[in-house]
Protein backbone atom coordinates (compact mmCIF):
# COMPACT_ATOMS: atom_id res chain seq x y z
CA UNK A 1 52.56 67.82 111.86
CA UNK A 2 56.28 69.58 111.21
CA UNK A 3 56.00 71.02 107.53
CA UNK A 4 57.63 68.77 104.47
CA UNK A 5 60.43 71.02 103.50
CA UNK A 6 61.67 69.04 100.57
CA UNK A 7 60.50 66.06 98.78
CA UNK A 8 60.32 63.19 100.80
CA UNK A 9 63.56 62.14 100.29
CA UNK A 10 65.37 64.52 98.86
CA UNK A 11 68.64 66.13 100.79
CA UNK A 12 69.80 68.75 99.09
CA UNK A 13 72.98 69.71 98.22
CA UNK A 14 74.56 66.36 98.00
CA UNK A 15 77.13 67.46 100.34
CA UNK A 16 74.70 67.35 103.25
CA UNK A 17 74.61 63.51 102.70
CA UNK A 18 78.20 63.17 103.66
CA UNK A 19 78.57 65.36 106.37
CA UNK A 20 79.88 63.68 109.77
CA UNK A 21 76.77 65.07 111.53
CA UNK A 22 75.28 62.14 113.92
CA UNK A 23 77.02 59.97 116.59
CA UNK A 24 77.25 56.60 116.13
CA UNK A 25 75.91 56.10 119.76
CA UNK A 26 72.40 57.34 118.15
CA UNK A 27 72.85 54.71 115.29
CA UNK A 28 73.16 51.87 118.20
CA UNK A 29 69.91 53.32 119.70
CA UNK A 30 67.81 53.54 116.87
CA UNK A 31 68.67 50.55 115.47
CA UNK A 32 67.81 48.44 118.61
CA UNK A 33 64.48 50.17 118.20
CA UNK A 34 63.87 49.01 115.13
CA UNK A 35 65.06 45.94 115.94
CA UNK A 36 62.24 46.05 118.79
CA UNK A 37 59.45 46.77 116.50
CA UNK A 38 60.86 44.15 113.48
CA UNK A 39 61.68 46.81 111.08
CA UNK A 40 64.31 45.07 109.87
CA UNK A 41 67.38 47.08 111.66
CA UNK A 42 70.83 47.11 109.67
CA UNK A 43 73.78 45.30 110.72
CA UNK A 44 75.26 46.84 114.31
CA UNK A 45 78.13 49.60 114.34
CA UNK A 46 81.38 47.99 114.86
CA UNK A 47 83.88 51.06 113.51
CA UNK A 48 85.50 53.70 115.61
CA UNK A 49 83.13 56.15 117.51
CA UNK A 50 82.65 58.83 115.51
CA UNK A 51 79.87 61.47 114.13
CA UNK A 52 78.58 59.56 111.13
CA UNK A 53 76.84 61.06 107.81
CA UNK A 54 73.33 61.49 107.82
CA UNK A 55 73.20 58.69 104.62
CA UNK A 56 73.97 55.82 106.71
CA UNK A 57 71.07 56.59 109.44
CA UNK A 58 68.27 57.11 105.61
CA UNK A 59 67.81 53.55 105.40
CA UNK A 60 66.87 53.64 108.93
CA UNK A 61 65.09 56.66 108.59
CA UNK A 62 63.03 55.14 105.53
CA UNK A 63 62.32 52.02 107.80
CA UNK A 64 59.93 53.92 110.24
CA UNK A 65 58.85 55.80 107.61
CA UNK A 66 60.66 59.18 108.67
CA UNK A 67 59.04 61.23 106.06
CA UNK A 68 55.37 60.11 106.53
CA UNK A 69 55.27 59.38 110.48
CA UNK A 70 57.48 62.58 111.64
CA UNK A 71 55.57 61.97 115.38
CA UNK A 72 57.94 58.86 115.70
CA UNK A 73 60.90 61.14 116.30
CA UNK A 74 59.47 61.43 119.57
CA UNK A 75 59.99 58.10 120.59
CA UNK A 76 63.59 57.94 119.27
CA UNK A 77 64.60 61.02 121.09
CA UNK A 78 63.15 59.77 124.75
CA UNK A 79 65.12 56.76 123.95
CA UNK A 80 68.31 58.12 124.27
CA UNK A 81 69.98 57.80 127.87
CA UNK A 82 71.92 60.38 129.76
CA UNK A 83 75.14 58.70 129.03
CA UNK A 84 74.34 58.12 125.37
CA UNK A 85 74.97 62.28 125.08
CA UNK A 86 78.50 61.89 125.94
CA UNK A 87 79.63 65.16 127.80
CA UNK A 88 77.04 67.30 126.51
CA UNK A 89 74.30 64.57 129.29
CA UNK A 90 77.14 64.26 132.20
CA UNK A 91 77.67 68.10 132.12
CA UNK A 92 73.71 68.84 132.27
CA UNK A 93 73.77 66.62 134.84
CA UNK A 94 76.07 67.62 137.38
CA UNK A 95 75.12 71.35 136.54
CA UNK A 96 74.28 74.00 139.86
CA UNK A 97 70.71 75.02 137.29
CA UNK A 98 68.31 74.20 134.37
CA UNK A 99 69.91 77.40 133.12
CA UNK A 100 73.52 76.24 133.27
CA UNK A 101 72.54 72.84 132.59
CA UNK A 102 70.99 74.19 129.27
CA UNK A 103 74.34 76.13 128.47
CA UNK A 104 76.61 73.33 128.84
CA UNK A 105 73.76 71.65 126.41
CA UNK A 106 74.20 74.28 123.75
CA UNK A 107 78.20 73.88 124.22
CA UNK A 108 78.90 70.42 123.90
CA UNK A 109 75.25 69.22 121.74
CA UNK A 110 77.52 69.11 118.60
CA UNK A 111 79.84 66.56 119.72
CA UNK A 112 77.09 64.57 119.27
CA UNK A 113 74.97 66.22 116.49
CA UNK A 114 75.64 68.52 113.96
CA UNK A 115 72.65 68.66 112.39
CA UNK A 116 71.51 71.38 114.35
CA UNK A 117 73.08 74.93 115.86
CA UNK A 118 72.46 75.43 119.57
CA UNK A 119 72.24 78.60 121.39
CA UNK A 120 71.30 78.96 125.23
CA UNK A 121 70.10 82.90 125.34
CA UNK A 122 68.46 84.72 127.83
CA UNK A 123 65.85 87.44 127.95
CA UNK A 124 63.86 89.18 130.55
CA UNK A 125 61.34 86.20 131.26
CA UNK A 126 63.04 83.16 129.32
CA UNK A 127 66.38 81.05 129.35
CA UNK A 128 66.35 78.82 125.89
CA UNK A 129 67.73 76.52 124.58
CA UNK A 130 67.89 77.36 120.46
CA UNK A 131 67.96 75.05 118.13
CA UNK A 132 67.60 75.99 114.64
CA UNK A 133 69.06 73.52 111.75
CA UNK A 134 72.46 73.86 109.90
CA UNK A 135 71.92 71.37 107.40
CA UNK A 136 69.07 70.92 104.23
CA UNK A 137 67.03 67.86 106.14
CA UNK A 138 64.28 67.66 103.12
CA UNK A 139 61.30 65.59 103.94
CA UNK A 140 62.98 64.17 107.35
CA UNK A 141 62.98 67.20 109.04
CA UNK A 142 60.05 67.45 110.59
CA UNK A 143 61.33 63.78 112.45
CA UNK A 144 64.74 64.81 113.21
CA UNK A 145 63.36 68.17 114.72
CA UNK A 146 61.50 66.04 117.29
CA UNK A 147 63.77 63.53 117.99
CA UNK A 148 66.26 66.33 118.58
CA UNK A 149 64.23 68.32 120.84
CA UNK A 150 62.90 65.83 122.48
CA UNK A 151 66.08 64.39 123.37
CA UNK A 152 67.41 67.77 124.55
CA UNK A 153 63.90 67.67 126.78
CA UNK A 154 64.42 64.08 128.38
CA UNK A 155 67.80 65.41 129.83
CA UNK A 156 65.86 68.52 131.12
CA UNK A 157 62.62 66.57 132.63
CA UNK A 158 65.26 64.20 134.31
CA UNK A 159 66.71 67.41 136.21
CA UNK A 160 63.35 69.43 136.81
CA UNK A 161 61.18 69.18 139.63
CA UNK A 162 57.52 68.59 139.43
CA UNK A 163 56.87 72.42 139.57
CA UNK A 164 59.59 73.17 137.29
CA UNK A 165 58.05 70.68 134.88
CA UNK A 166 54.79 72.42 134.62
CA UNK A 167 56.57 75.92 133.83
CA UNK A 168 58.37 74.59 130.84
CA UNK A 169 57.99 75.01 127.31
CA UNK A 170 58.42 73.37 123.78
CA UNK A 171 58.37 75.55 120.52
CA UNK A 172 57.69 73.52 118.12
CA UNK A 173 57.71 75.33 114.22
CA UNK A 174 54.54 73.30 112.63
CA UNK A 175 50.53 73.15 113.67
CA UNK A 176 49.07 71.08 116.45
CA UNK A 177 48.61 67.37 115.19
CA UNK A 178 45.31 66.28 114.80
CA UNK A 179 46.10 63.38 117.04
CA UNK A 180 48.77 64.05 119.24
CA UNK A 181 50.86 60.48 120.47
CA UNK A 182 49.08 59.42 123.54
CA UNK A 183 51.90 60.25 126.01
CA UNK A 184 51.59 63.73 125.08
CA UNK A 185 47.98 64.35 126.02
CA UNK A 186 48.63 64.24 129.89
CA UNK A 187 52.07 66.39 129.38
CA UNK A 188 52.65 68.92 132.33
CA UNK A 189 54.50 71.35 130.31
CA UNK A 190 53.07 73.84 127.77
CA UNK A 191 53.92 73.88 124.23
CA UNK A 192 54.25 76.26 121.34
CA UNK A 193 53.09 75.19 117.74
CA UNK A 194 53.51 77.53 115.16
CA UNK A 195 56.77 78.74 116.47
CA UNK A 196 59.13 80.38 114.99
CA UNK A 197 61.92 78.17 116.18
CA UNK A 198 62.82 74.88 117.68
CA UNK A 199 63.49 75.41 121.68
CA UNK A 200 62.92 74.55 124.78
CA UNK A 201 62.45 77.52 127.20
CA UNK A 202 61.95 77.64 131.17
CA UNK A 203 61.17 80.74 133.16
CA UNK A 204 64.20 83.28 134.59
CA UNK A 205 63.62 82.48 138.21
CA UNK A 206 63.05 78.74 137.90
CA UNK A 207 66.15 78.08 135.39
CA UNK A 208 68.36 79.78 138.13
CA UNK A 209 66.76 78.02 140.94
CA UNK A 210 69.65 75.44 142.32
CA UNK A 211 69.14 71.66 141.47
CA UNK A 212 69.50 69.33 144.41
CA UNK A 213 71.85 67.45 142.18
CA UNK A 214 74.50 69.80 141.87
CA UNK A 215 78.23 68.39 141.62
CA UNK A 216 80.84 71.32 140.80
CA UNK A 217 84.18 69.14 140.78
CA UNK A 218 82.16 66.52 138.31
CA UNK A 219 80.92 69.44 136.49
CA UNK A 220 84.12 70.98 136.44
CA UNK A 221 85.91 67.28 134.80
CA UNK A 222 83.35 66.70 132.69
CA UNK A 223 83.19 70.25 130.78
CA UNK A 224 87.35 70.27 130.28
CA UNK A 225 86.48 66.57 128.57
CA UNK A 226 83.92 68.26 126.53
CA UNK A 227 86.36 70.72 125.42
CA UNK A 228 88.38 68.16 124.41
CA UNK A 229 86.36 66.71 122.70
CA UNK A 230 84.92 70.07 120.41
CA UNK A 231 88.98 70.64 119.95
CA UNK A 232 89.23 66.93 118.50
CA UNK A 233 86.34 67.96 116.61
CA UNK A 234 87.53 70.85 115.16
CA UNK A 235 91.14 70.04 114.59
CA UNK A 236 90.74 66.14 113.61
CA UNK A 237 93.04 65.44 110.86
CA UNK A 238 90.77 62.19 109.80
CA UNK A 239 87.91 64.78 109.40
CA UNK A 240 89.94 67.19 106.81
CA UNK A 241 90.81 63.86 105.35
CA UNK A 242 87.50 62.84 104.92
CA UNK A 243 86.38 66.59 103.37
CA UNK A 244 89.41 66.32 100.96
CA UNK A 245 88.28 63.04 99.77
CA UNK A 246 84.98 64.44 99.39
CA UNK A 247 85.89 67.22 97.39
CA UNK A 248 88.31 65.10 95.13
CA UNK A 249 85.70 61.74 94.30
CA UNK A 250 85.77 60.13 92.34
CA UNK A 251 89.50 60.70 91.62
CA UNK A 252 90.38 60.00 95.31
CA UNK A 253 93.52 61.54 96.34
CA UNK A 254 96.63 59.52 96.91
CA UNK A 255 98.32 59.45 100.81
CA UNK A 256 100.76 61.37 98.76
CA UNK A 257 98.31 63.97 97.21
CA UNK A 258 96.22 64.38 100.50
CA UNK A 259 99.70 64.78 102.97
CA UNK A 260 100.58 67.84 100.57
CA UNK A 261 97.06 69.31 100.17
CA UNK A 262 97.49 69.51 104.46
CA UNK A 263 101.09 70.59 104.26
CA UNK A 264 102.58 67.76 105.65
CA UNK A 265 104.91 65.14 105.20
CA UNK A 266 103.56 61.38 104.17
CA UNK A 267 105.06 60.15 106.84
CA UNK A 268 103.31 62.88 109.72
CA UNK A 269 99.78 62.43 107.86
CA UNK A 270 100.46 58.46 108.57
CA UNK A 271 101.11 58.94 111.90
CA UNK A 272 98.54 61.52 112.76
CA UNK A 273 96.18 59.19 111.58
CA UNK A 274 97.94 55.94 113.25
CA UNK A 275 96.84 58.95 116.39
CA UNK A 276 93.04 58.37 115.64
CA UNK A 277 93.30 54.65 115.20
CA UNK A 278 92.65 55.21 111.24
CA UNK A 279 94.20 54.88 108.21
CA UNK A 280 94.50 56.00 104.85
CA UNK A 281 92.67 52.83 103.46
CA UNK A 282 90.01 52.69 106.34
CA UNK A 283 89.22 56.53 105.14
CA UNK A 284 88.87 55.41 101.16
CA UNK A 285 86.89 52.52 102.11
CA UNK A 286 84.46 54.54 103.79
CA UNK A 287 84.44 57.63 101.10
CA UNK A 288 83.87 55.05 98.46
CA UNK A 289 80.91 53.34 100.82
CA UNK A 290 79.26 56.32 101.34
CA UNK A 291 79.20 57.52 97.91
CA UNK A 292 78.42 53.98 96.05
CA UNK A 293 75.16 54.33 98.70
CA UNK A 294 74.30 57.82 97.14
CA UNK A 295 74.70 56.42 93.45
CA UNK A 296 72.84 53.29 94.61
CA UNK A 297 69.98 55.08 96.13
CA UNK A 298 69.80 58.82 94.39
CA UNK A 299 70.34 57.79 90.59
CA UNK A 300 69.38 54.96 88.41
CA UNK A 301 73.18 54.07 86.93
CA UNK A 302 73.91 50.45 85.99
CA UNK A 303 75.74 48.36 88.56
CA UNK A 304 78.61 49.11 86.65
CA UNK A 305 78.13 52.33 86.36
CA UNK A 306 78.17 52.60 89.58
CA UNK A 307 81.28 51.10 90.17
CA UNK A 308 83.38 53.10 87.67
CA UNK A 309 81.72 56.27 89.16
CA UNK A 310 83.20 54.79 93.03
CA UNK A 311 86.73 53.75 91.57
CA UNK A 312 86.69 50.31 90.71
CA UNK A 313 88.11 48.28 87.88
CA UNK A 314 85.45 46.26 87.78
CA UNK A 315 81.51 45.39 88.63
CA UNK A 316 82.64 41.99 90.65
CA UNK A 317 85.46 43.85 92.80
CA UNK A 318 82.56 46.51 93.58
CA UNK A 319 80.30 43.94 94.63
CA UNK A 320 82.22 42.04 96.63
CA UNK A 321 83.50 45.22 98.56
CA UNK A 322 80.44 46.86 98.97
CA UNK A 323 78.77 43.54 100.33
CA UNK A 324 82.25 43.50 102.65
CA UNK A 325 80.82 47.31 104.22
CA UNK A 326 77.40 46.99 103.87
CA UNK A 327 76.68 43.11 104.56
CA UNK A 328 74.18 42.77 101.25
CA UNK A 329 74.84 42.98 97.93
CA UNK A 330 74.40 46.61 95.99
CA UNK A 331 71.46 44.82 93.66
CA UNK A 332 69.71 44.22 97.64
CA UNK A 333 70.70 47.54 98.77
CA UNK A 334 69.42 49.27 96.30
CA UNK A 335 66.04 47.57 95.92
CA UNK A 336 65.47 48.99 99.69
CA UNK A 337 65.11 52.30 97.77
CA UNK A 338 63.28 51.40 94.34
CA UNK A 339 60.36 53.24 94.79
CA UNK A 340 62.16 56.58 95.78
CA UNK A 341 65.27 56.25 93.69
CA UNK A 342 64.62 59.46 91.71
CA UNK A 343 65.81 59.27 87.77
CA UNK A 344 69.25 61.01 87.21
């Protein structure tokens, strides 16, 4: 079982809660599956693609008890289609190898997930596919680690011939389960516990051995769209705007305050936005979300507390806009996390 590396809940520092780090296309995934299993899934996704912060997939995470069952990542992982990857899938895909089907992987994994770095190296016997975390996971790691790697395998057993298959290998960094899921006890593929990383590695020879499947032009197309997308990533002004609100809460910037802080005019910083389908209110709403959910679930304020700490005038205006984001009231939400809320 992957080590606990925290306290079962505990994320720590704060600032990994509200990190854009997974894609919403994962929240749509693992929420049918709860939904599958009755677990009580939250309400569907209906905002703008995006990476989302890890604290709105914890109540999810809680639900198949993440901390306790970290085995179950394994399920969520193979769950995840091709497409669901975005270019980082389509690019693996339509590669000419495993081996450059493992470095477009390592290029274009973080539009989807930033909770991990990915590095495709080479050495004399081995081409792998690296993936150590970037972000304090606490007592979910050991679950995110598989569904992660697991994931990154699917794509690669989908490409691999039968041969292939049997030459791979998983590093996994914690001890052999006593009972391994049942799936796993007929695998063809070797794995690694006790690593001393998280990877998935394939022999020299067979990662350069050509893949029936091979489609340069596609290949080609679909990498200069992943690009895009890691420049979008990298230069999105809604994401600065989100980090700046961050920094500032609870004393949330004005449009005003946040178009100088980027060196802009009011009127650019509305537009740029207006170019991402966002505004500056659809940004506060969701800053002031995600943090009432940390003060709901990491600290024991009153209600009104709580709603003084997220910038409102009252307990009845927080209530009713909280219940407008998260579809229950903050009394429901936060009796979903009683029994872990730590005392603050």
């Amino acid at each position: 079982m992957p080590a606990d590396t925290g306290s079962a809940t505990a994320l720590s520092p704060r600032s990994a809660w509200f990190e854009p780090s997974v894609h919403s296309a994962y929240f749509q995934i693992f929420a049918q599956l709860l939904a599958s299993r009755q677990l009580g899934a939250p309400r569907p996704f209906t905002g703008q693609a995006r990476l989302l912060p890890l604290l709105d997939y914890l109540p999810m995470l809680d639900a198949i008890n993440a901390p306790g069952a970290p085995e179950a990542g394994i399920e969520v992982g193979q769950a995840i289609s091709v497409a669901a990857h975005g270019p980082m899938g389509l690019a693996a895909m339509s590669s000419a190898s495993l081996g450059q089907a493992m470095q477009a992987m390592g290029r274009y994994a973080p539009v989807r997930n930033r909770l991990f770095d990915y590095r495709c190296t080479r050495d004399a016997q081995w081409v792998s596919l690296r993936m150590p975390a970037r972000l304090p996971l606490g007592g979910y790691a050991g679950f995110l680690q598989n569904a992660t790697v697991y994931a990154k395998f699917n794509i690669l057993r989908s490409l691999a011939d039968p041969a292939a298959l049997r030459s791979a290998m998983l590093c996994l960094p914690w001890p052999r389960p006593a009972r391994l899921p049942e799936p796993l006890l007929t695998q063809p593929w070797s794995t690694e516990y006790d690593s001393p990383e998280l990877a998935v590695r394939f022999p020299l020879a067979v990662a350069d051995a050509p893949l029936a499947t091979s489609d340069p032009e596609l290949h080609r197309r679909v990498c200069a769209a992943g690009e895009e997308e890691l420049v979008k990533l990298s230069g999105s002004v809604a994401a600065r705007v989100r980090h700046l609100m961050h920094q500032a809460q609870p004393q949330w910037p004005t449009l005003v305050e946040l178009a100088q802080a980027l060196g802009v005019s009011r009127r650019t910083l509305v537009r740029r936005l207006d170019d991402e389908d966002l505004g500056y209110q659809d940004l506060l709403d969701e800053a002031r979300n995600e943090l009432a959910c940390w003060y709901l679930r990491q600290s024991r304020l009153s209600l009104a507390e709580v709603a003084e700490q997220v910038g409102f005038s009252d307990q009845a205006n927080f209530s009713r806009g909280f219940r407008r984001w998260q579809g229950l009231t903050p009394s429901a939400y936060r009796q979903c996390f009683r029994s872990s809320a730590p005392a603050s």
